[in-house]
C-alpha atoms as a PDB file:
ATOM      1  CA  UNK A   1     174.239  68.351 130.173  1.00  0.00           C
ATOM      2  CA  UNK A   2     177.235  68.451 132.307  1.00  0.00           C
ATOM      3  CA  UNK A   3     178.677  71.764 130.374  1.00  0.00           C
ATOM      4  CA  UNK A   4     175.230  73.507 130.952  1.00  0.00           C
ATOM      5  CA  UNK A   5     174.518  72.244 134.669  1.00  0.00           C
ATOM      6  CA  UNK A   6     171.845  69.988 134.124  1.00  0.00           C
ATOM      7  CA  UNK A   7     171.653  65.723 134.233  1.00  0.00           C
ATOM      8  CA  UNK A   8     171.522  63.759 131.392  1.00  0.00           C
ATOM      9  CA  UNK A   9     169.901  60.067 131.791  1.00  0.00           C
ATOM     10  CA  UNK A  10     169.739  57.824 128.807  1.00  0.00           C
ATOM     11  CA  UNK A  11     166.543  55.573 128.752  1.00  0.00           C
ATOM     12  CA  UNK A  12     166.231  52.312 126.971  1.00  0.00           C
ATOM     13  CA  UNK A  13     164.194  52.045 123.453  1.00  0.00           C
ATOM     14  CA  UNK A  14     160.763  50.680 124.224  1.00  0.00           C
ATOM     15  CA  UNK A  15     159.835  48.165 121.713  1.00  0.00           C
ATOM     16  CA  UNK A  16     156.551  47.627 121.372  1.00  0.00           C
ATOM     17  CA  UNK A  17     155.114  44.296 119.147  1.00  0.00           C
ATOM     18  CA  UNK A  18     158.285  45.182 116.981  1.00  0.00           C
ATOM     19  CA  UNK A  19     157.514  48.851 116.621  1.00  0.00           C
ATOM     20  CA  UNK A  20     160.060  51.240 118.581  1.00  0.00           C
ATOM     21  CA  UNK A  21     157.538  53.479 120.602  1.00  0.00           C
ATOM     22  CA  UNK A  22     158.911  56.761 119.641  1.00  0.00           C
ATOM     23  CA  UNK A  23     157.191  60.595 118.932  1.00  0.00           C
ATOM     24  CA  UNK A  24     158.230  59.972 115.176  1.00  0.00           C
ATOM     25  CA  UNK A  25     156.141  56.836 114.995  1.00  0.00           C
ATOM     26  CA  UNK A  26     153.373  58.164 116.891  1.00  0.00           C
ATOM     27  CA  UNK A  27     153.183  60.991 114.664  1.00  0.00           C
ATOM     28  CA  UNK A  28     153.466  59.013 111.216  1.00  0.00           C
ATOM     29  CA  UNK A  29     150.951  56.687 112.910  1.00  0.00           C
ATOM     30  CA  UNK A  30     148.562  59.342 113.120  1.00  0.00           C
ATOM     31  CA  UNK A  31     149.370  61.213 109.514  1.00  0.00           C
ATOM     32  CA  UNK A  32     148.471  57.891 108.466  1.00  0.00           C
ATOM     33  CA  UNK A  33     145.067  57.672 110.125  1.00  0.00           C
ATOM     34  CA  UNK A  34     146.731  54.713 111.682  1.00  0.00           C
ATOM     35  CA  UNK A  35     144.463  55.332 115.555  1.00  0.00           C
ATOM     36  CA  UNK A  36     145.213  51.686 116.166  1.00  0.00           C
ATOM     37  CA  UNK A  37     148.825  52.054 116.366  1.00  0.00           C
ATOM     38  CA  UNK A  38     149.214  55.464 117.560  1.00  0.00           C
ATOM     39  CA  UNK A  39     147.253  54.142 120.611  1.00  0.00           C
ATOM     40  CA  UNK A  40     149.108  50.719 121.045  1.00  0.00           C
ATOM     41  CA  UNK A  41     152.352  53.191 120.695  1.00  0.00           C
ATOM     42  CA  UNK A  42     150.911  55.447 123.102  1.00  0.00           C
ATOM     43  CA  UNK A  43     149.416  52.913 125.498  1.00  0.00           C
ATOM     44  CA  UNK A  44     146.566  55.507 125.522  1.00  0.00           C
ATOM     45  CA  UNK A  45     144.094  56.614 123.061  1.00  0.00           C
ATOM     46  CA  UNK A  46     144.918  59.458 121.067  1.00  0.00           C
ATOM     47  CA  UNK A  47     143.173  62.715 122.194  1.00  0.00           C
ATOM     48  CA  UNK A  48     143.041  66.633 121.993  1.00  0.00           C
ATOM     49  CA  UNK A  49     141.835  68.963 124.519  1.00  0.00           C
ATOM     50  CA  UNK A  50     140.942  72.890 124.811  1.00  0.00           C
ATOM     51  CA  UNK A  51     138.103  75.383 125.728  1.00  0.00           C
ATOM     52  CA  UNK A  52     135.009  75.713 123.270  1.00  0.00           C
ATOM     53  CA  UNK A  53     135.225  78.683 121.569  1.00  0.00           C
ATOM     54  CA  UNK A  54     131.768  80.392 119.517  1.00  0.00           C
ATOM     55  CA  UNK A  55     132.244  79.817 115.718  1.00  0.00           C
ATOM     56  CA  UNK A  56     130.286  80.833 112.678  1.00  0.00           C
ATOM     57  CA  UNK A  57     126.888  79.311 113.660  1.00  0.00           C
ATOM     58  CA  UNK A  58     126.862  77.541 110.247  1.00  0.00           C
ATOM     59  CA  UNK A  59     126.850  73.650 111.827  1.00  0.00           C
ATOM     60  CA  UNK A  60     123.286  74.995 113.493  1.00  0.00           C
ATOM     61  CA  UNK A  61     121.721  76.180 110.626  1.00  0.00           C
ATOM     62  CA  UNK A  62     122.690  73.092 108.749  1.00  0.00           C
ATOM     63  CA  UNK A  63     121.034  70.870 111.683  1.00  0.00           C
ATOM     64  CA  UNK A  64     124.683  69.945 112.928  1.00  0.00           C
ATOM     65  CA  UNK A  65     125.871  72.349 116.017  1.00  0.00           C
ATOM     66  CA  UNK A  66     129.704  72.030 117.247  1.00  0.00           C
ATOM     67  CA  UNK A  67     131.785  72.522 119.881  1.00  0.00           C
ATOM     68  CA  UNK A  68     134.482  74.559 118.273  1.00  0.00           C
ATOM     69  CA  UNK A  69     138.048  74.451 119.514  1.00  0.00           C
ATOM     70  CA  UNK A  70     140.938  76.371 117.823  1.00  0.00           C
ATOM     71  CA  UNK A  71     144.627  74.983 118.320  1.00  0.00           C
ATOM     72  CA  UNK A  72     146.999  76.966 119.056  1.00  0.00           C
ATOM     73  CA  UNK A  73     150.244  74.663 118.680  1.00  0.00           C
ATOM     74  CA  UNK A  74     151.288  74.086 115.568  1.00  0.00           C
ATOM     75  CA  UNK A  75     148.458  71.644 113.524  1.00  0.00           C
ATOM     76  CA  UNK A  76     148.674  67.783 114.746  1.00  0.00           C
ATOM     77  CA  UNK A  77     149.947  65.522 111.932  1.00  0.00           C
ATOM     78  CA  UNK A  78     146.511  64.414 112.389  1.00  0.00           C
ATOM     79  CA  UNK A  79     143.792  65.510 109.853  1.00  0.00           C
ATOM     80  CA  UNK A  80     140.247  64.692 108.128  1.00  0.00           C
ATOM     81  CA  UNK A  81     137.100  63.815 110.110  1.00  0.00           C
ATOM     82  CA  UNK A  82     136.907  61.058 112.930  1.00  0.00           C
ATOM     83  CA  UNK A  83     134.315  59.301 115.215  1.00  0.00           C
ATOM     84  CA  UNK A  84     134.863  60.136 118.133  1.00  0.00           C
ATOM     85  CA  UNK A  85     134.038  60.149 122.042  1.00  0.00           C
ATOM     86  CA  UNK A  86     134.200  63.680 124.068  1.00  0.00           C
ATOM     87  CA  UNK A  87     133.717  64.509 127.885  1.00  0.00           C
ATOM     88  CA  UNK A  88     134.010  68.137 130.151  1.00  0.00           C
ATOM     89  CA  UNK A  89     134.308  68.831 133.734  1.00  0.00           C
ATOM     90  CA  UNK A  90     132.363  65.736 135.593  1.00  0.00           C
ATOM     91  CA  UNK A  91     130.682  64.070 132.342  1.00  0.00           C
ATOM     92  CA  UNK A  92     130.978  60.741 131.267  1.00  0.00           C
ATOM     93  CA  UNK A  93     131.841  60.339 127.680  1.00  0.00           C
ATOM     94  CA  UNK A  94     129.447  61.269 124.764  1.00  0.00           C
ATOM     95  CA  UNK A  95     129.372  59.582 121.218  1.00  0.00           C
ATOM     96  CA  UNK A  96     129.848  62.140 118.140  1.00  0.00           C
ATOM     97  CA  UNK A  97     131.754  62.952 114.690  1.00  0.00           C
ATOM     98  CA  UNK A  98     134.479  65.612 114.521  1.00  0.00           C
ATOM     99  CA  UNK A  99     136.114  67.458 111.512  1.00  0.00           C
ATOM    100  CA  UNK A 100     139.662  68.390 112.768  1.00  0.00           C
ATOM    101  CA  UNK A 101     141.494  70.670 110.233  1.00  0.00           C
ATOM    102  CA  UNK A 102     141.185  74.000 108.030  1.00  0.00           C
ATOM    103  CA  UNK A 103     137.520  73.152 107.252  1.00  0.00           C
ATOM    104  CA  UNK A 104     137.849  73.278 103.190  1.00  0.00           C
ATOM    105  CA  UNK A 105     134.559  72.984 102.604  1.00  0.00           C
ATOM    106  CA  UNK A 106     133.003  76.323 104.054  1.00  0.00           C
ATOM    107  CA  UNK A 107     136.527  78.113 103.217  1.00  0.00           C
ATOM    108  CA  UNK A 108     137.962  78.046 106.619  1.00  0.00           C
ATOM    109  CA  UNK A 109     140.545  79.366 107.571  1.00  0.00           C
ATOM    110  CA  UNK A 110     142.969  78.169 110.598  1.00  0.00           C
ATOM    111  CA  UNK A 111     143.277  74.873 112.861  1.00  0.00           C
ATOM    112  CA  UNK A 112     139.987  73.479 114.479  1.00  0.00           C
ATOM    113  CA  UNK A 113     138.149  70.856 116.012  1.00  0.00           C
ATOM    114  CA  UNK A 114     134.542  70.617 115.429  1.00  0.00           C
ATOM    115  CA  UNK A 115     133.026  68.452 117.391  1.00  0.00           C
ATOM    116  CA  UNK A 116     129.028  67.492 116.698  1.00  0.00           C
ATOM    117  CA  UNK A 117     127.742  65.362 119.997  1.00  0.00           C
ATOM    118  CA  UNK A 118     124.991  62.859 119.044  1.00  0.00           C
ATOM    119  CA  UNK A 119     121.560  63.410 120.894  1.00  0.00           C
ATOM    120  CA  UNK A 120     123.218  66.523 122.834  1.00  0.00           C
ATOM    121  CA  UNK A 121     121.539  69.886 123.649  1.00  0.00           C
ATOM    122  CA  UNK A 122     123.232  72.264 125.567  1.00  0.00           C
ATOM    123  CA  UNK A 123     125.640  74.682 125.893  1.00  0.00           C
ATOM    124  CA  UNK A 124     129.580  74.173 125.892  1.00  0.00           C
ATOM    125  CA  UNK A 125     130.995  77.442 125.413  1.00  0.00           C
ATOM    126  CA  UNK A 126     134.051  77.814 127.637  1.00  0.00           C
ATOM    127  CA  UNK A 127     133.467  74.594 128.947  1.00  0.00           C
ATOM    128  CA  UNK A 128     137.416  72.189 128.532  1.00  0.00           C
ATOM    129  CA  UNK A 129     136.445  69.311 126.334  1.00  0.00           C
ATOM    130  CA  UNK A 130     138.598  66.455 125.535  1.00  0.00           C
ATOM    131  CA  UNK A 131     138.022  64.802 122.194  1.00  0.00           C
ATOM    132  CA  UNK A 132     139.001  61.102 121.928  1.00  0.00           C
ATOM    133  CA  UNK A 133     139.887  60.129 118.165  1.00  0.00           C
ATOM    134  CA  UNK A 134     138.205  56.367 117.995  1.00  0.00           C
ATOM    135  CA  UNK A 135     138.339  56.055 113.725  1.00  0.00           C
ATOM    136  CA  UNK A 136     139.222  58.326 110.883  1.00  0.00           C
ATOM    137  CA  UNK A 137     136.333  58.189 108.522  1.00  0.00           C
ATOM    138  CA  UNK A 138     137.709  60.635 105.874  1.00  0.00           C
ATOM    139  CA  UNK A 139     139.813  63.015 104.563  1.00  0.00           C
ATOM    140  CA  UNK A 140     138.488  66.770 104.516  1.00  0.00           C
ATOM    141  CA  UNK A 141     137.233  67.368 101.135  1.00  0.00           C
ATOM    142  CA  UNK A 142     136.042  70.874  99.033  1.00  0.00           C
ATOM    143  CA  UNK A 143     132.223  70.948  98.392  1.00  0.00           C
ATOM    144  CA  UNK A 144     130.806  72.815  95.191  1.00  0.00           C
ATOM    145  CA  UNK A 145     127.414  73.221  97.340  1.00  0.00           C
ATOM    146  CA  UNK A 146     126.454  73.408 100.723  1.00  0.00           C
ATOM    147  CA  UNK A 147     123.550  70.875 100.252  1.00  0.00           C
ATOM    148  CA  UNK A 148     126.716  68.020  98.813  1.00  0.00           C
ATOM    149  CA  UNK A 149     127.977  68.646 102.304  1.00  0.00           C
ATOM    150  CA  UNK A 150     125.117  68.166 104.432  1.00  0.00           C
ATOM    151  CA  UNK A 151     124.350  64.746 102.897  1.00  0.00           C
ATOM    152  CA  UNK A 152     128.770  63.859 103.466  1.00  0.00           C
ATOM    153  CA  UNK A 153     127.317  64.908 106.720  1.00  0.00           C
ATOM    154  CA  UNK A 154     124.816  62.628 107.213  1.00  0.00           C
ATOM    155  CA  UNK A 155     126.626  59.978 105.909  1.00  0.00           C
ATOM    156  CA  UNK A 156     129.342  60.777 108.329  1.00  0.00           C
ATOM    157  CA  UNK A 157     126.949  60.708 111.230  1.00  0.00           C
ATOM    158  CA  UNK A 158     125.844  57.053 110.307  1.00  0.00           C
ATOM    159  CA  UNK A 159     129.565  55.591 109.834  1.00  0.00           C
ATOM    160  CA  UNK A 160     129.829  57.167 113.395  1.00  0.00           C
ATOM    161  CA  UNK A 161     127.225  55.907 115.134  1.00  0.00           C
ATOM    162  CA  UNK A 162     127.970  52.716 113.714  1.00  0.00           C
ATOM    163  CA  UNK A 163     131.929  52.301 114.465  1.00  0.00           C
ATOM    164  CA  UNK A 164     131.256  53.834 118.074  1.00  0.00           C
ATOM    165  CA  UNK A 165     128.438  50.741 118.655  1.00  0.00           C
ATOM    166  CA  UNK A 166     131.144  48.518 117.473  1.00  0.00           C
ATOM    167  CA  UNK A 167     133.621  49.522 119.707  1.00  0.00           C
ATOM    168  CA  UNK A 168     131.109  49.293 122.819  1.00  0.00           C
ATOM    169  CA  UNK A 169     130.569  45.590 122.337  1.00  0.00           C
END
């Protein structure tokens, strides 16, 4: 620092329930699927954020509309689909299931978040959303068919609903 012109402060290792908090362990927490300790690391749940973008329409004529967001930094060590909790501007926080990846199964191509909101109707486009990951439910998988991935769909929905109502108690 001193040869460039800039200071230089050294900061003590946090330790945290024998776990040094540090952007390595975060990140291998959250390869892992680890939420748990990437949040106790973090002292924060573990979220994304961006603007909703207009996709392919194909989550609406499956019965599943998303909130699309495409990342733009390179791809979070974090991958698969999650429950999760989202908000925008003023709202509170809404319940909902999220595929964050390359989207395998309908031959996607780049980094996105797709974000399905339980019970919600309305429009997001452009709106900023923050997406809280609460629990990894899977790992993105290939689908021969379109109707195998509806009913991974559904079946995603229910684990959902039913780790988000655990976590409000």
């Amino acid at each position: 620092g001193e040869r460039l012109g800039f200071g230089v402060r050294v900061v003590p290792m946090i330790d945290i329930d024998g776990c040094r908090a540090s952007s390595s362990n975060i990140r291998g927490s959250l390869a892992a699927g680890d939420l748990k300790q990437a949040s106790v690391l973090l002292g924060r749940s573990y979220s994304m954020s961006g603007r909703v973008i207009r996709g392919r329409q194909l989550g609406r004529q499956l019965g599943y509309p998303t909130a699309n967001i495409r990342l733009v930094a390179s791809p979070s060590p974090l991958m698969g689909v999650f429950a999760i909790r989202a908000r925008w501007g003023g709202s509170g926080w809404h319940d909902g299931v999220a595929n964050l990846g390359t989207r395998p199964a309908v031959g996607g191509e780049g980094f996105l978040i797709e974000v399905h909101l339980f019970d919600f109707t309305g429009n997001l486009y452009g709106q900023k959303l923050e997406v809280e990951f609460t629990k990894k439910l899977r790992n993105e998988t290939h689908f021969e068919d379109i109707d195998d991935l509806v009913v991974q769909m559904r079946e995603d929905e229910r684990q959902a609903r039913f780790c988000l109502a655990q976590n409000k108690d």
